[in-house]
Structure formats: structure tokens, C-alpha cells
Protein backbone atom coordinates (compact mmCIF):
# COMPACT_ATOMS: atom_id res chain seq x y z
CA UNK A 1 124.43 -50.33 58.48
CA UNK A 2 127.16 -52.33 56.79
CA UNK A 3 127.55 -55.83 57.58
CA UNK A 4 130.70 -56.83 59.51
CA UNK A 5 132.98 -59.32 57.39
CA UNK A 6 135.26 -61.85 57.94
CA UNK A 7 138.75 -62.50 56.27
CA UNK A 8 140.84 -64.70 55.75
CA UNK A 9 144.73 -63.26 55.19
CA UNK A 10 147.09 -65.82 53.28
CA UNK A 11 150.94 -64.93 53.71
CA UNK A 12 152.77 -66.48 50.66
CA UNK A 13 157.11 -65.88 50.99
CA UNK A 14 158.89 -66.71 48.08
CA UNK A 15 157.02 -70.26 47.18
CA UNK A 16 155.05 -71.02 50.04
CA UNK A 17 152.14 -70.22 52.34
CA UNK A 18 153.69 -69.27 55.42
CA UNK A 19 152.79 -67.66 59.56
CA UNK A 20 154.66 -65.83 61.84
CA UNK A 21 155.36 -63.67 64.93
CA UNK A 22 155.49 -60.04 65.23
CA UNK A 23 156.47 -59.91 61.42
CA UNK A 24 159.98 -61.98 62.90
CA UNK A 25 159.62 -65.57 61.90
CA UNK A 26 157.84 -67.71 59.49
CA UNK A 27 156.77 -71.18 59.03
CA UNK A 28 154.85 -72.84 56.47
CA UNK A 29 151.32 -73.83 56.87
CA UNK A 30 150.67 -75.75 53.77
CA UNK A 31 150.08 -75.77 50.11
CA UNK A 32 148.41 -72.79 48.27
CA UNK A 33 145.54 -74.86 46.16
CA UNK A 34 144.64 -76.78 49.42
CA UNK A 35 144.08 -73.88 51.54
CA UNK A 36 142.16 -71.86 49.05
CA UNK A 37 139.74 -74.69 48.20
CA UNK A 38 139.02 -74.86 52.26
CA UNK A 39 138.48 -71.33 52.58
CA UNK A 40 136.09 -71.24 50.02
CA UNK A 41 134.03 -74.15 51.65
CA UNK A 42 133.77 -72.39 55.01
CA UNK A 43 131.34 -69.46 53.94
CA UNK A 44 134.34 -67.11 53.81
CA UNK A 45 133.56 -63.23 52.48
CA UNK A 46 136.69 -62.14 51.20
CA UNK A 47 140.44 -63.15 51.03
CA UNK A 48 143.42 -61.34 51.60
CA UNK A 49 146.38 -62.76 49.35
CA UNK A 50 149.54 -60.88 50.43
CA UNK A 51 153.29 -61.50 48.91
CA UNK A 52 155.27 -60.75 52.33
CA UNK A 53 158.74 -61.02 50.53
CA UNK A 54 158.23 -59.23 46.85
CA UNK A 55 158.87 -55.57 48.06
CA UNK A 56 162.06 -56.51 50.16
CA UNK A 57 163.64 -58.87 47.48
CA UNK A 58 162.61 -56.51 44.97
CA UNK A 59 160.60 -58.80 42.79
CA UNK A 60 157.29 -57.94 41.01
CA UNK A 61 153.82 -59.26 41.34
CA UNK A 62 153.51 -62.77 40.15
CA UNK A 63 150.79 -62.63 38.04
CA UNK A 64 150.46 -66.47 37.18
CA UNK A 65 150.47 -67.20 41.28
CA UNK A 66 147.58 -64.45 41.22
CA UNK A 67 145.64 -66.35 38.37
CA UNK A 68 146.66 -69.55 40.21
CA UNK A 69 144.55 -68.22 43.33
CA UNK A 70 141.81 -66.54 41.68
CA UNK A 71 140.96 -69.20 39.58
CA UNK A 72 140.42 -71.38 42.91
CA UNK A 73 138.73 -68.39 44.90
CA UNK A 74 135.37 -67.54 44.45
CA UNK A 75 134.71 -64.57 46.50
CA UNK A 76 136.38 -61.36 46.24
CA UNK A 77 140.11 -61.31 46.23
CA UNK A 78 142.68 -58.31 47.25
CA UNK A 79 145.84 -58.98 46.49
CA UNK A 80 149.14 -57.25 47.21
CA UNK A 81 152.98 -57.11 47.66
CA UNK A 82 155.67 -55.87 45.32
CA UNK A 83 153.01 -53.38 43.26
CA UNK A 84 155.30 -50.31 42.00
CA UNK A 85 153.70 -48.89 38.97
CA UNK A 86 150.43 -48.88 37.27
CA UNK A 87 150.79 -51.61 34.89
CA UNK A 88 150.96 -53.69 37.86
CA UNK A 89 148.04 -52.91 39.50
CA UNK A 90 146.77 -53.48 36.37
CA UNK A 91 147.77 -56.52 35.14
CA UNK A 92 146.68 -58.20 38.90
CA UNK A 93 143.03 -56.94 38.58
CA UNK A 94 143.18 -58.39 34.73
CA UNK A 95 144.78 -61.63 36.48
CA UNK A 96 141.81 -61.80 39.24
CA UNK A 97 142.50 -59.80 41.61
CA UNK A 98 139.49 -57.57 42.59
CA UNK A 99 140.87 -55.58 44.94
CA UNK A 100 145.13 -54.50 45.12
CA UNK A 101 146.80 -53.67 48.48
CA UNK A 102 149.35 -51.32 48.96
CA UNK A 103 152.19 -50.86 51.91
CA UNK A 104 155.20 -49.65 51.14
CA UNK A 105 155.15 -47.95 47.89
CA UNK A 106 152.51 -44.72 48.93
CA UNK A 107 155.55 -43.84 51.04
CA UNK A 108 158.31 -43.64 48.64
CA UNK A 109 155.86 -42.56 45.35
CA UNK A 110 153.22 -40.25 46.01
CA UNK A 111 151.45 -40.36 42.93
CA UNK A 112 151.07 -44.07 42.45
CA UNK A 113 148.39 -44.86 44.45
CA UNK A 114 146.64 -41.86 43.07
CA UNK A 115 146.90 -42.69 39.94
CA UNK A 116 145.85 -46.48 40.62
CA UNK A 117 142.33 -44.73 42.59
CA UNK A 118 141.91 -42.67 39.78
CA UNK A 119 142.15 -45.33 37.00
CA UNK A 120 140.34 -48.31 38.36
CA UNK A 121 138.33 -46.22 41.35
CA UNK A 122 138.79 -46.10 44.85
CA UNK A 123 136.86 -49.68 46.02
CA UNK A 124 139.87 -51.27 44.27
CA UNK A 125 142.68 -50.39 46.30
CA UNK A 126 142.82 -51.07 49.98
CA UNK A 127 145.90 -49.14 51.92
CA UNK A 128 147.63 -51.11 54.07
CA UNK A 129 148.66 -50.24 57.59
CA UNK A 130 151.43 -52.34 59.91
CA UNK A 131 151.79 -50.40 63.26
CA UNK A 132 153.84 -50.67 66.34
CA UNK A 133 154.20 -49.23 69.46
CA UNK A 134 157.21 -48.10 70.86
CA UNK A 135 157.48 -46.59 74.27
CA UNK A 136 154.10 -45.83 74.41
CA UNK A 137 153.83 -44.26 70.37
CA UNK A 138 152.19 -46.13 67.38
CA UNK A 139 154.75 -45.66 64.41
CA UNK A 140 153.51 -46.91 61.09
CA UNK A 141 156.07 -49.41 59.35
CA UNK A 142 156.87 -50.57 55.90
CA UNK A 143 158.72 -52.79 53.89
CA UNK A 144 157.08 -56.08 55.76
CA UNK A 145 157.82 -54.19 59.05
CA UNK A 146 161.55 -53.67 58.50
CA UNK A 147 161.78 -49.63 57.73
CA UNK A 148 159.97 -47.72 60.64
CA UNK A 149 158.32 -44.51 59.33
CA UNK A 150 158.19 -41.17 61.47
CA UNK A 151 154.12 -40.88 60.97
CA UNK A 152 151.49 -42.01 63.24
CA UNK A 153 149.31 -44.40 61.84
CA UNK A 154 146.11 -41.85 61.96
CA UNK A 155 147.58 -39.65 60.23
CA UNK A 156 148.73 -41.72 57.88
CA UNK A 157 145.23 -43.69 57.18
CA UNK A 158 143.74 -39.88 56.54
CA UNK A 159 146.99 -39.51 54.26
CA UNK A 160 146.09 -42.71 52.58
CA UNK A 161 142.31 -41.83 52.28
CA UNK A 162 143.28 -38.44 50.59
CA UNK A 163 145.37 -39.92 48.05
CA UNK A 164 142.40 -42.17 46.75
CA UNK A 165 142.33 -45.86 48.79
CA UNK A 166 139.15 -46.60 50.00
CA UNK A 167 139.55 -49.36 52.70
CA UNK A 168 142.44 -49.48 54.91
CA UNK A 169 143.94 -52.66 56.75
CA UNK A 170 145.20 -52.22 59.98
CA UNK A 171 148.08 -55.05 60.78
CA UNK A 172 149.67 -54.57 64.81
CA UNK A 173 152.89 -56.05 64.41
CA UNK A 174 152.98 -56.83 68.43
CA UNK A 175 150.27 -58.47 68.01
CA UNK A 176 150.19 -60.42 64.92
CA UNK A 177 150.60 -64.01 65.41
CA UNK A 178 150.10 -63.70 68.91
CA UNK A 179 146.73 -64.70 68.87
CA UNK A 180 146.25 -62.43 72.19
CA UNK A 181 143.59 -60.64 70.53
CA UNK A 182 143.39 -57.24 68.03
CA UNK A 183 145.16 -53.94 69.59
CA UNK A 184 141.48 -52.35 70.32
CA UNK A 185 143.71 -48.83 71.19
CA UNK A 186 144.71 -48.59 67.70
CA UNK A 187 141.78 -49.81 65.66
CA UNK A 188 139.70 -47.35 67.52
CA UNK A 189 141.80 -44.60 66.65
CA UNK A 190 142.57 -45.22 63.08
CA UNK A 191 138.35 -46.39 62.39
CA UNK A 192 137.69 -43.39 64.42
CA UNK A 193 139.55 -41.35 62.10
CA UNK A 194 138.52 -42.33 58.35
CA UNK A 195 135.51 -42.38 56.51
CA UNK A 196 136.27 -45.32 54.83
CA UNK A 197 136.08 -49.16 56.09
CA UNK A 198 139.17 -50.71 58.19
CA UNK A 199 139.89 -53.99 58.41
CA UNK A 200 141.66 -54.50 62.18
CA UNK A 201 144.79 -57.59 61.43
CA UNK A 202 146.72 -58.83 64.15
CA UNK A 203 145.97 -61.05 67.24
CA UNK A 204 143.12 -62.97 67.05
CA UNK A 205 143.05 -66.68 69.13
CA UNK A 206 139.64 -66.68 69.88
CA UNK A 207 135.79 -65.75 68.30
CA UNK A 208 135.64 -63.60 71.66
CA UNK A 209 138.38 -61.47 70.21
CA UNK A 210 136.67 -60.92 66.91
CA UNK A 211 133.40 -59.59 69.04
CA UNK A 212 135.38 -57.42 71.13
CA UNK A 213 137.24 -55.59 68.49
CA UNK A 214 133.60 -55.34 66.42
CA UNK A 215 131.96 -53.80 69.71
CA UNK A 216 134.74 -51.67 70.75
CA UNK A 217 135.93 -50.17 67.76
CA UNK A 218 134.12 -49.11 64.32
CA UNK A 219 135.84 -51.58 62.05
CA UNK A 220 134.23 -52.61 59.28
CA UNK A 221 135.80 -56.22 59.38
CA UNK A 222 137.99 -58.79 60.68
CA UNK A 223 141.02 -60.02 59.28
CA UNK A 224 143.12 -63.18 60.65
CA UNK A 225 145.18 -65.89 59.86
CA UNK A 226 146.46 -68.05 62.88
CA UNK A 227 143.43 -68.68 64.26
CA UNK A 228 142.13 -70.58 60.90
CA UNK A 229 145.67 -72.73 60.46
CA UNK A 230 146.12 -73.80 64.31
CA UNK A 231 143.01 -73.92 65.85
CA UNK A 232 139.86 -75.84 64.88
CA UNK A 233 138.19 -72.33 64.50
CA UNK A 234 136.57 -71.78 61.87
CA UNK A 235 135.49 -68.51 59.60
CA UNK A 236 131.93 -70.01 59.01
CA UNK A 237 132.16 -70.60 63.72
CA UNK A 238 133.04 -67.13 63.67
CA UNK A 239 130.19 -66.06 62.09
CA UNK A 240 127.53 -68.26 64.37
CA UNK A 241 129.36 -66.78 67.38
CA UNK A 242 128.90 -63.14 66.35
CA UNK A 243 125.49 -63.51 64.78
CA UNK A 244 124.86 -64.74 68.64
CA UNK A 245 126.17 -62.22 70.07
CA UNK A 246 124.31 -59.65 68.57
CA UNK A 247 126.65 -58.48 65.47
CA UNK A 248 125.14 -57.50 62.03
CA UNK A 249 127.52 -60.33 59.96
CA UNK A 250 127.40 -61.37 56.38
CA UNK A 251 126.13 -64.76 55.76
């Protein structure tokens, strides 16, 4: 059996780190360097980099933010936001990256992500998912939750799977920022549904969340942000607690 993991996401808008609500308002939660250099002294396994504002101002990656943050991280790194073509994709990984994210593009250009799977192999590209409910049906979302999109998010994480990503984050918009704890309705679906690992985003205030979501679901991981900029939670706490409670969790 896998390991479970724990992730940190990092939300960088324009120049700065930032956190919201329900994908509606931001604030900024301190400098970039900073951040990453605490991260990487609290046992982290992974980071989640994601540009929140490229797609929507129509900007491309940043590569020399990208080497900024790789050269500071030393576990693996996924980055994403803004990615349109190949040469992109490319020219992250070359920067750092180890792992690119995808969100809005897969809906607008079949063929890109594809083409990214079939060039640098499926463990490199994670497909991400932000979801929302609306009178009582999940509707996947894109362009940093702006532009709904007429699929349901299972379908849409097979669709995803099919065209080559092999991991899938799973974002709830309701609950992101809320700290309320994960949607446990939709990550069971969606990790019900795919082969590959999902990563449930979205909700978590407390280590009791994390457990719940790892024992209710089949996720593969836990991604959150809030938790680790307003609480004294930490990643490495996070750990303890689940290795406590029972859960198989990287060290």
C-alpha cells in the first residue's frame, strides 16, 4: 500500500503569496523565499506551487519565479498555472519543476495534455480538479473558478486519466479556505472512480480533518494551505497525528 502524503499548496497572484475564500478573495500571507525555506524544515513531502492569476490575465509561466522556488525546495515540486503549449511544460520541468499541473487548458485543447503525458510520461502531469456544488450537482470549474463547465467532476477525472495525467487534485471551491474540513462526498466519488492517485484540496482546519478524509475516502494524499499560514499546525503535527491514528504516512 502507498503511503498517504502531505502537501503543502502555495497560491502566488501576480507578485505575491496569497489565501482566500471559496476562490472569492485573497490576501497575502507572506514572502515566497520565507515560506519555502519553512516548508522545507517541517518534514514536508511535496509542494504544490500554483499561479492562480496567469490563465485569467493571460500571462505565461514564469519560469525565473519557478527556478526561484525550486532552487529553495528540496522535495518534489508540481507546478502550474498559465501552461498552454508544450514548450511550456517543458521549459518548467527544465526550470525545476518535477511535476506540471493543469486546469483550464485540457478543456479548451484536447491534445495538449496528451501530448505533455506522452513526451515527459504520465507521473509528470497532475490534472487539476476545482468543483462546486450547485443545487445539489458537482460541476467542475475552470479558469481559477470563474467559467463553470457542464461536466461532472467524475467524469471528468476519467476524461483526464484517458488523456494521459496520472494524479489528479481535487480543489472544493465551497470549501476551500473554509477550513471546515475536505468535501468527503466528492473525494469519494472522484478516488472511487480513477486508477490513479487524488490529492483531496479544500477545507482543512484541523489534523482530525486530514484523518477523516484519509479513512473515508481512497485519496492518496492531502493537500492544504490555511491550516499551515493561520494556525500553529504544522505538516510535520500532521503527520504524528495520523501515524497515531493508525494511517500508513510518509516520514
Amino acid at each position: 500500500m502507498l503511503k498517504k502524503r502531505i502537501i503543502p499548496v502555495l497560491l502566488w497572484k501576480e507578485d505575491s503569496l496569497v489565501k482566500g475564500k471559496n476562490f472569492l478573495s485573497s490576501r497575502r500571507v507572506g514572502m515566497l523565499v520565507p515560506a519555502i525555506k519553512i516548508y522545507n524544515s517541517r518534514d514536508i513531502d511535496e509542494l504544490f506551487f500554483l499561479n492562480i492569476s496567469a490563465t485569467n490575465n493571460n500571462s505565461p509561466p514564469d519560469e525565473n519565479i519557478v527556478k526561484q522556488v525550486a532552487s529553495e525546495c528540496s522535495v518534489p515540486l508540481t507546478v502550474g498555472g498559465g501552461i498552454k503549449e508544450l514548450y511550456q511544460a517543458q521549459y518548467l520541468l527544465d526550470s525545476g519543476a518535477d511535476k506540471i499541473c493543469l486546469n483550464t487548458i485540457p478543456f479548451y485543447n484536447k491534445s495538449i495534455l496528451p501530448s505533455i503525458a506522452k513526451k515527459f510520461g504520465s507521473q509528470a502531469v497532475v490534472g487539476s480538479i476545482d468543483v462546486k456544488k450547485i443545487d445539489g450537482n458537482y460541476f467542475c470549474f475552470s479558469n481559477s473558478g470563474k467559467e463553470k463547465q457542464n461536466i461532472h467532476p467524475v467524469e471528468w477525472a476519467k476524461n483526464l486519466v484517458a488523456m494521459g495525467c496520472g494524479e489528479i487534485l481535487l480543489t472544493s471551491i465551497d470549501h476551500e479556505g473554509m477550513m471546515c474540513g475536505y468535501d468527503i462526498e466528492i473525494c469519494r466519488e472522484v478516488s472511487n472512480s480513477v486508477r490513479v492517485p487524488v490529492v483531496a484540496n479544500g477545507g482543512a482546519g484541523s489534523y482530525d480533518h486530514m484523518y477523516k478524509a484519509l479513512v473515508e475516502t481512497k485519496i492518496s494524499a492531502i493537500a492544504a494551505s490555511s491550516i499551515f499560514h493561520y494556525t500553529d499546525l504544522t505538516p510535520l503535527g500532521a503527520k504524528k497525528y495520523l501515524l497515531n491514528k493508525g494511517i500508513s504516512i510518509r516520514k
